[in-house]
N, C-alpha and C. Protein backbone atom coordinates (compact mmCIF):
# COMPACT_ATOMS: atom_id res chain seq x y z
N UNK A 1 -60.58 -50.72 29.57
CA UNK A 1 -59.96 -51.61 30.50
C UNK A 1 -58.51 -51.83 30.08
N UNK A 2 -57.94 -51.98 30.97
CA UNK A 2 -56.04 -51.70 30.29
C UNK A 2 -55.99 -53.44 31.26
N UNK A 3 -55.71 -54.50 30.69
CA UNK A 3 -54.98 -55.94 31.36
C UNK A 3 -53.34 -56.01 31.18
N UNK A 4 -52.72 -56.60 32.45
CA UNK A 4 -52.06 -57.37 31.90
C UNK A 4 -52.16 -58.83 32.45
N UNK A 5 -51.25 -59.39 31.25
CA UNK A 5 -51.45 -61.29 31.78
C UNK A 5 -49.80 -61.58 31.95
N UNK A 6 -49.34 -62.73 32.39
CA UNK A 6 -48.29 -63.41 32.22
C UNK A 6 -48.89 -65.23 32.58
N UNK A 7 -47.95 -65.67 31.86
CA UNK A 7 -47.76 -66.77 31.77
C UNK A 7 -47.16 -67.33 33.04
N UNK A 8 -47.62 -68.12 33.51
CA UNK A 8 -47.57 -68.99 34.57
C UNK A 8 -45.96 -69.11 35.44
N UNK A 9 -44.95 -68.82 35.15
CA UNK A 9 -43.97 -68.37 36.00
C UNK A 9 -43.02 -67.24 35.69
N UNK A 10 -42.56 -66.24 36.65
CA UNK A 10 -41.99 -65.63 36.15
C UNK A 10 -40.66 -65.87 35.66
N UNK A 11 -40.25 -65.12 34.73
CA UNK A 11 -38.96 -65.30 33.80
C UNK A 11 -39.51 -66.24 32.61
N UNK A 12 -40.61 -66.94 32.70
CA UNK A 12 -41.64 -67.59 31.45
C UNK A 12 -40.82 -66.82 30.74
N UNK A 13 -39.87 -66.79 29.31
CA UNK A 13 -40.03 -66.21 28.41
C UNK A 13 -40.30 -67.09 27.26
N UNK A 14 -41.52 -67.17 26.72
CA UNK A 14 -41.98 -67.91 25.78
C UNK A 14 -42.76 -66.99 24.52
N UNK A 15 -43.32 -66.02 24.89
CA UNK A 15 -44.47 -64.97 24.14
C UNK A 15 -43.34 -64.70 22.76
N UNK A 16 -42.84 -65.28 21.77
CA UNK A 16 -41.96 -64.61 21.07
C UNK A 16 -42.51 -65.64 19.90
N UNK A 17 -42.14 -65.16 18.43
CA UNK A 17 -41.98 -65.46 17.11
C UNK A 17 -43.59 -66.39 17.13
N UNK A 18 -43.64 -67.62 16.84
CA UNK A 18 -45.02 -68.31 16.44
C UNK A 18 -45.88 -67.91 17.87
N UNK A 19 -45.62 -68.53 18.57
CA UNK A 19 -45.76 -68.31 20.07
C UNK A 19 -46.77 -67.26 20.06
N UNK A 20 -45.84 -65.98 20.25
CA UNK A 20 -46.57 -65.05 19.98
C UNK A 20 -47.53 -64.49 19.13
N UNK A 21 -47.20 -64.51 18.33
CA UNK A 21 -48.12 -64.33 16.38
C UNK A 21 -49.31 -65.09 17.47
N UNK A 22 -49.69 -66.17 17.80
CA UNK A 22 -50.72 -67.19 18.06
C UNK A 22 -51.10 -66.79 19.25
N UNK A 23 -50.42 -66.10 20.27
CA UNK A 23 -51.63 -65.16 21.21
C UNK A 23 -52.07 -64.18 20.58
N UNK A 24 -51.51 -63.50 19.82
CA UNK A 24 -52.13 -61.99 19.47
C UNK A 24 -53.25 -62.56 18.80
N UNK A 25 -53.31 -63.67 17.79
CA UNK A 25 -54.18 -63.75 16.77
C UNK A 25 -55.62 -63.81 17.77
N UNK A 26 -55.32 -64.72 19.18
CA UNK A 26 -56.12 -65.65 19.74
C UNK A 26 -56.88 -64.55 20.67
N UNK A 27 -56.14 -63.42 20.88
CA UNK A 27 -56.83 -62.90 21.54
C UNK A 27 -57.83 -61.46 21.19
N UNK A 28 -57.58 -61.48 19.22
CA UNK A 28 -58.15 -60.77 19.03
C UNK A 28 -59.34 -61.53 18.40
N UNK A 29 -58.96 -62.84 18.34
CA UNK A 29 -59.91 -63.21 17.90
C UNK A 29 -61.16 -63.50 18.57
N UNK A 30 -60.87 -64.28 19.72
CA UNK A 30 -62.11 -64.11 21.03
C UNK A 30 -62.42 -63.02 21.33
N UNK A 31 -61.93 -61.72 21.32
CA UNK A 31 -62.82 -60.65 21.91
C UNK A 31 -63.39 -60.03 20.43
N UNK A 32 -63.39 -60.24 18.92
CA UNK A 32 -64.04 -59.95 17.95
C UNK A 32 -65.43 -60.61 18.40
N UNK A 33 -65.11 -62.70 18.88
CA UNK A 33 -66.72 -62.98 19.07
C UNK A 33 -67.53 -62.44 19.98
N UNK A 34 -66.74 -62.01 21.43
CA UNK A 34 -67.63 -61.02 22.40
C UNK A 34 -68.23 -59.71 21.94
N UNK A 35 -67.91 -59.32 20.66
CA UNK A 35 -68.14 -57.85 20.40
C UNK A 35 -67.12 -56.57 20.92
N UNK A 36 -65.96 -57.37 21.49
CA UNK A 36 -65.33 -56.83 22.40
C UNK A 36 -64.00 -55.48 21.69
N UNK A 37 -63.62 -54.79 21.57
CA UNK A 37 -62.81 -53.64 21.31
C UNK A 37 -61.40 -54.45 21.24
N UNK A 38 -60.85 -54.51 21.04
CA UNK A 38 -59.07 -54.33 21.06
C UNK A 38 -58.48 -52.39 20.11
N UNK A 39 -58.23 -52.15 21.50
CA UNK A 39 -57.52 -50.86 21.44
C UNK A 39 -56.11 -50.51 21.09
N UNK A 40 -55.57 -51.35 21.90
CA UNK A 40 -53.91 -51.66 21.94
C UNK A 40 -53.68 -53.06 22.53
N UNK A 41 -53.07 -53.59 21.90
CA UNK A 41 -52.51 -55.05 22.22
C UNK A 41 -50.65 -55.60 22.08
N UNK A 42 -50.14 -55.27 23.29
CA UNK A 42 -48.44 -55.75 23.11
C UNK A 42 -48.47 -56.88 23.66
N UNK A 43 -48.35 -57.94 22.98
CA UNK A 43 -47.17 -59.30 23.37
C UNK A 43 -45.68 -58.77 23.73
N UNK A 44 -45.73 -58.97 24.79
CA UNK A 44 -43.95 -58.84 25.68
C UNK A 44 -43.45 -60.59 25.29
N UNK A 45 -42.43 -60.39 25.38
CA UNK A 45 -41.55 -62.41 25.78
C UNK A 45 -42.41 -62.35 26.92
N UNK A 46 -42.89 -62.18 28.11
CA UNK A 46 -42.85 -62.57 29.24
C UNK A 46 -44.57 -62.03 29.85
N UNK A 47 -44.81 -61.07 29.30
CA UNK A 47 -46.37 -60.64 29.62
C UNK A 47 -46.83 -59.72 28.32
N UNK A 48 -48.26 -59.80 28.60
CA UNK A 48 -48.97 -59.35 27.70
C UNK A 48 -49.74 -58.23 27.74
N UNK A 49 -49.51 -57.14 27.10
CA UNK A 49 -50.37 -55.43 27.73
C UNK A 49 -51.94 -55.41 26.90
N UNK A 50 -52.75 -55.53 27.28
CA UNK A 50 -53.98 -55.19 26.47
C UNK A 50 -55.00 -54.27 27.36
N UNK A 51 -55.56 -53.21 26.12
CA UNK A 51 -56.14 -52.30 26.44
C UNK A 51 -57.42 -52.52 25.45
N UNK A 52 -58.89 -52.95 25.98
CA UNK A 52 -60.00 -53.43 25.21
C UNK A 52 -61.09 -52.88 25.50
N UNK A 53 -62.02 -52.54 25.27
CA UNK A 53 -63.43 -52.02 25.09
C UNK A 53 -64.64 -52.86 25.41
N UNK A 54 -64.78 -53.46 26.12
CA UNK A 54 -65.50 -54.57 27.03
C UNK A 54 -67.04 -53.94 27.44
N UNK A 55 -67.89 -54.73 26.60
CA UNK A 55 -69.20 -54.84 26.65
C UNK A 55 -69.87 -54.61 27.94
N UNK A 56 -70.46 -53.60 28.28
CA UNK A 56 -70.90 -53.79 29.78
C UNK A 56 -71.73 -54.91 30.20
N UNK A 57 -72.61 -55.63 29.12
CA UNK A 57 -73.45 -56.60 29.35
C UNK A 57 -72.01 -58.39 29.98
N UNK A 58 -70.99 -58.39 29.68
CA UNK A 58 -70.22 -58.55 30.24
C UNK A 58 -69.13 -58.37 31.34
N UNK A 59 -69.08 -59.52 32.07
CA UNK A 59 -68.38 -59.39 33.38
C UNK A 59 -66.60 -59.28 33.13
N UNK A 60 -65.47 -58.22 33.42
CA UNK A 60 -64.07 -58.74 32.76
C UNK A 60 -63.99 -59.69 33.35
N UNK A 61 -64.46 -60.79 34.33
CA UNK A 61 -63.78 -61.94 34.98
C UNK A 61 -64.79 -62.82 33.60
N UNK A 62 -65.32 -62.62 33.14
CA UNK A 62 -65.62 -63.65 31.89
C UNK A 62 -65.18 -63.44 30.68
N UNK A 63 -64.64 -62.42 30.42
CA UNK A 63 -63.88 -61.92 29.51
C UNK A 63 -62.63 -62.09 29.84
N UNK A 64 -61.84 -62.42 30.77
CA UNK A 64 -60.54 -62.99 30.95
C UNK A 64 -60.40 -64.18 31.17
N UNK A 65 -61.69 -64.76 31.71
CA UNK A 65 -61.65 -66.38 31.31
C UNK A 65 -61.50 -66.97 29.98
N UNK A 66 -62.26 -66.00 29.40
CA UNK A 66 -62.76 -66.64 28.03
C UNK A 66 -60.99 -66.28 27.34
N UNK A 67 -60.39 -65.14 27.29
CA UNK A 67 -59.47 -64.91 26.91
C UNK A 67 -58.27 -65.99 27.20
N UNK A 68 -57.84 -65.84 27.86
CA UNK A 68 -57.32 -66.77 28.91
C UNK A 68 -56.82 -67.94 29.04
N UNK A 69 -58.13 -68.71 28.86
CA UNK A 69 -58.95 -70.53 28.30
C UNK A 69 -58.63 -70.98 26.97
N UNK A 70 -59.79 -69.62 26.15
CA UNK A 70 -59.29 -70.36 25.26
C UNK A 70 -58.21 -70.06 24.30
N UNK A 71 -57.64 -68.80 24.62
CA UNK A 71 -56.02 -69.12 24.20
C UNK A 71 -54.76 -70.30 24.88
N UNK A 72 -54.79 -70.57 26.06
CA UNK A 72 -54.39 -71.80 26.46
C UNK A 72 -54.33 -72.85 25.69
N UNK A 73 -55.82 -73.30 25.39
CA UNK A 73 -55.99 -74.59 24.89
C UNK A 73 -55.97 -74.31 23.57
N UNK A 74 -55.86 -73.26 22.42
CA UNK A 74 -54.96 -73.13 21.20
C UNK A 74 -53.42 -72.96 21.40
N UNK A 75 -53.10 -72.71 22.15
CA UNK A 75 -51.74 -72.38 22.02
C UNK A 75 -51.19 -73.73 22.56
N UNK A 76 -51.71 -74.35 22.98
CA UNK A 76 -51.10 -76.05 23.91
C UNK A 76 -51.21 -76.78 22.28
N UNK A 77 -52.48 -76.88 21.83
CA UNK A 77 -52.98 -77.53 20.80
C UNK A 77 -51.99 -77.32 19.43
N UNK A 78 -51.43 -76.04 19.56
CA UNK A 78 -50.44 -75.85 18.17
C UNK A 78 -49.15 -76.25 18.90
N UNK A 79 -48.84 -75.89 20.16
CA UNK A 79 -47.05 -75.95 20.17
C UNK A 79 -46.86 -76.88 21.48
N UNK A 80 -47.45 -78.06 21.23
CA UNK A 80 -47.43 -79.39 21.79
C UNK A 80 -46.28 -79.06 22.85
N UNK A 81 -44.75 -79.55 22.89
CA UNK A 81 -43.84 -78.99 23.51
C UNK A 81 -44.05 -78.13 24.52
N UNK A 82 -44.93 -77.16 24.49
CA UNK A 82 -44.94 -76.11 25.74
C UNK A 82 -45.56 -76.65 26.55
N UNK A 83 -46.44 -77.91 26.30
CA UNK A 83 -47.46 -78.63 27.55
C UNK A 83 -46.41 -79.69 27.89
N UNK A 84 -45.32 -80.53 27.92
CA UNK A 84 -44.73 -80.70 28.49
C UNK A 84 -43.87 -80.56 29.24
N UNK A 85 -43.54 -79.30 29.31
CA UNK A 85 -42.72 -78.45 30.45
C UNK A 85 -43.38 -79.33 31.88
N UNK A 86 -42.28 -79.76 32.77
CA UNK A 86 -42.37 -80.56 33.80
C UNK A 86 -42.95 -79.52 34.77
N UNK A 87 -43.17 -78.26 34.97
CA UNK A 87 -44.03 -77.60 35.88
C UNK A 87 -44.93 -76.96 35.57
N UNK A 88 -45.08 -77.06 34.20
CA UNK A 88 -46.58 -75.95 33.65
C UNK A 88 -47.72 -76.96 33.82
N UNK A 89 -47.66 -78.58 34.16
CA UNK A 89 -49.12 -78.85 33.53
C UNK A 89 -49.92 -78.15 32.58
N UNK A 90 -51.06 -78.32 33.15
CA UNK A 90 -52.25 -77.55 31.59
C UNK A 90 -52.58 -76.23 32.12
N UNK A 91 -51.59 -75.72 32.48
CA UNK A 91 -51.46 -74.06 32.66
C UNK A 91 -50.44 -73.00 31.89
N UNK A 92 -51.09 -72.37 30.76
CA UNK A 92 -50.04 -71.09 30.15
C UNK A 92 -50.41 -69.89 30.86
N UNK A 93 -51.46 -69.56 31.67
CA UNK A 93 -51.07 -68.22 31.86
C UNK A 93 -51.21 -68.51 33.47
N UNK A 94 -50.58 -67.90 34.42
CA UNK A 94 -50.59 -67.53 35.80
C UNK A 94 -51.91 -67.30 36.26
N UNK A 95 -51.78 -67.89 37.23
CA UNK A 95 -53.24 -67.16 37.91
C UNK A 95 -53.97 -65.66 38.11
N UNK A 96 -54.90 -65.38 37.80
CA UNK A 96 -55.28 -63.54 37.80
C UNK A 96 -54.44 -63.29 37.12
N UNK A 97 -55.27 -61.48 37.27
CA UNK A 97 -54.70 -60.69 35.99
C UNK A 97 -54.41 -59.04 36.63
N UNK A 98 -54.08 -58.13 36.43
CA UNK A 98 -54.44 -57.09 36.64
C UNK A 98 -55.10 -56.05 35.85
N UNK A 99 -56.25 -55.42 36.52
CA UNK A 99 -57.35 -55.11 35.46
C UNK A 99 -57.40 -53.56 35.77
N UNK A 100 -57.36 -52.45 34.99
CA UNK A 100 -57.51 -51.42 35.75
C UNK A 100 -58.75 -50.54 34.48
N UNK A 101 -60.06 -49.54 35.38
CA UNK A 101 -60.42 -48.96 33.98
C UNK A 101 -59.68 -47.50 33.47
N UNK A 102 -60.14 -47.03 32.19
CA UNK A 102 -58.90 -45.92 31.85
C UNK A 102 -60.55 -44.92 31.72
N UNK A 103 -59.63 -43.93 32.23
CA UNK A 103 -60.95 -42.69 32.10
C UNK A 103 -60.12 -41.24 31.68
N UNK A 104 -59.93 -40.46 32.32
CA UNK A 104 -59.07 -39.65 31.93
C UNK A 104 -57.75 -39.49 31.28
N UNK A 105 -57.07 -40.64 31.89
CA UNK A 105 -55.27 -41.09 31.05
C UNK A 105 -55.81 -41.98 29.92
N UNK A 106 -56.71 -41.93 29.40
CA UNK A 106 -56.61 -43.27 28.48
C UNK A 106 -55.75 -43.23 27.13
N UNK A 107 -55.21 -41.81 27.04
CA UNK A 107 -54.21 -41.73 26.00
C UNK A 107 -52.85 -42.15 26.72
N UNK A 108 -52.55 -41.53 28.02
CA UNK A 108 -51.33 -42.16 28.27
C UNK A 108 -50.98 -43.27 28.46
N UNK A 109 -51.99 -44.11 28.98
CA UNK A 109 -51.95 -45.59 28.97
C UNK A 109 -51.71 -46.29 27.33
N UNK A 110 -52.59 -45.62 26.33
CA UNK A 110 -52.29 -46.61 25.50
C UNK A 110 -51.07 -46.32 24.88
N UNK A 111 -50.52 -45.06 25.21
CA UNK A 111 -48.94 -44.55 24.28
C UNK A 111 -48.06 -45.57 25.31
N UNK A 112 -48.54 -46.37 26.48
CA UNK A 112 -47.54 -46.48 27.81
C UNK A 112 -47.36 -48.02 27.02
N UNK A 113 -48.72 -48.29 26.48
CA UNK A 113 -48.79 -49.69 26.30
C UNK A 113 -47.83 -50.17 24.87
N UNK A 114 -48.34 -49.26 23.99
CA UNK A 114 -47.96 -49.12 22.34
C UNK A 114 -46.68 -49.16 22.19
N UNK A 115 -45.60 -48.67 23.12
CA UNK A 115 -44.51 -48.03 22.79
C UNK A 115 -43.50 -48.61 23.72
N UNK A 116 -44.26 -49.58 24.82
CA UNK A 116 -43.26 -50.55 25.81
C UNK A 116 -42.39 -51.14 24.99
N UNK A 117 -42.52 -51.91 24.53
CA UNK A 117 -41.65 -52.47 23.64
C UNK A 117 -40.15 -52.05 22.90
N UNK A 118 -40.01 -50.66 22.38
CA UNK A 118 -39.55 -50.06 22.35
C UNK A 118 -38.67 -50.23 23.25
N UNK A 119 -39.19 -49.33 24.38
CA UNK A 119 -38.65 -49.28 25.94
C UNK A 119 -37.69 -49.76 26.17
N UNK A 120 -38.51 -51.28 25.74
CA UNK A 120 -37.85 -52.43 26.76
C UNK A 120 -36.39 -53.17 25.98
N UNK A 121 -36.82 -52.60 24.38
CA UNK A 121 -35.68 -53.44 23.78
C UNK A 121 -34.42 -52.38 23.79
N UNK A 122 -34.47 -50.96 23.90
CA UNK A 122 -33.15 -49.93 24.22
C UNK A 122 -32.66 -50.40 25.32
N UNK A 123 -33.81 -50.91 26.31
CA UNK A 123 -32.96 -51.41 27.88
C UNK A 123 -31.92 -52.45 27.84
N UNK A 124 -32.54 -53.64 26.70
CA UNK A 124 -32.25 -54.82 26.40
C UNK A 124 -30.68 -54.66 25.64
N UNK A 125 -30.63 -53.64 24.85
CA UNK A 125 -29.47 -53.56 23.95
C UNK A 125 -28.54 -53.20 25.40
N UNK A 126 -28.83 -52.03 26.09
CA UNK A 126 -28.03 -51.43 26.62
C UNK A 126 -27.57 -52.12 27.84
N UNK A 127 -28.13 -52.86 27.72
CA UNK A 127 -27.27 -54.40 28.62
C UNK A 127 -26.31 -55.43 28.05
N UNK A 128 -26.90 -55.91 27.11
CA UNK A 128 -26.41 -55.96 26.32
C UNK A 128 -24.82 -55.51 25.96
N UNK A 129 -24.95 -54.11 25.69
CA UNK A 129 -23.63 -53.76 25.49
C UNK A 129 -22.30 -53.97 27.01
N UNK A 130 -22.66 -54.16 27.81
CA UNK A 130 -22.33 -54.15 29.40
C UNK A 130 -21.14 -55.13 29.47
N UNK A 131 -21.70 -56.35 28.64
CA UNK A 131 -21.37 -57.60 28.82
C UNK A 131 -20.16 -57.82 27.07
């Protein structure tokens, strides 16, 4: 299953330094208790790429709840400040997700996933330099 998530508005850029460290931890840690795979996992600032191995005896809409939930309510619980944002209420991630399964590309997806980052920070410099 290849997800991605974002956080509740776009341009959210919050996913960075503790922030981040504390989704990755959170979300490998709930899918260790499902039995669940983590294949590839990128924290972006702004969305999150995960590619996981999901139990068939599980539904992904309970596996993205569970993901989801209870990273929310750890990540509210450590960095107090982000639950007062005057339009997030008790929401960090956006509504839905996009879920797709990998069958044949499943190498290109995870080199697509692994290596965004990358990508995104040559783009980032090279704007950067513009200005």
């Amino acid at each position: 299953m290849n997800l991605r998530a974002v956080p509740p508005y776009v341009g959210s850029r919050i996913l960075e330094g503790e922030v981040a460290s504390e989704v990755s931890n959170c979300v490998r840690t709930f899918s260790e208790q499902k039995n669940c795979e983590i294949v590839e996992l990128n924290v972006r600032i702004d969305h999150v790429h995960l590619i996981a191995m999901v139990s068939p005896k599980m539904s992904i809409s309970d596996y993205m709840g569970i993901i989801k939930g209870r990273t929310a309510i750890r990540v509210f619980n450590k960095f107090r400040k982000l639950k007062k944002k005057p339009y997030w209420g008790n929401h960090f991630w956006a509504k839905g997700y996009c879920v797709d399964t990998i069958g044949l590309d499943a190498e290109m997806i995870r080199k697509y996933v692994k290596f965004q980052e990358d990508k995104e920070r040559r783009a980032e410099t090279k704007q950067l330099r513009l200005f």
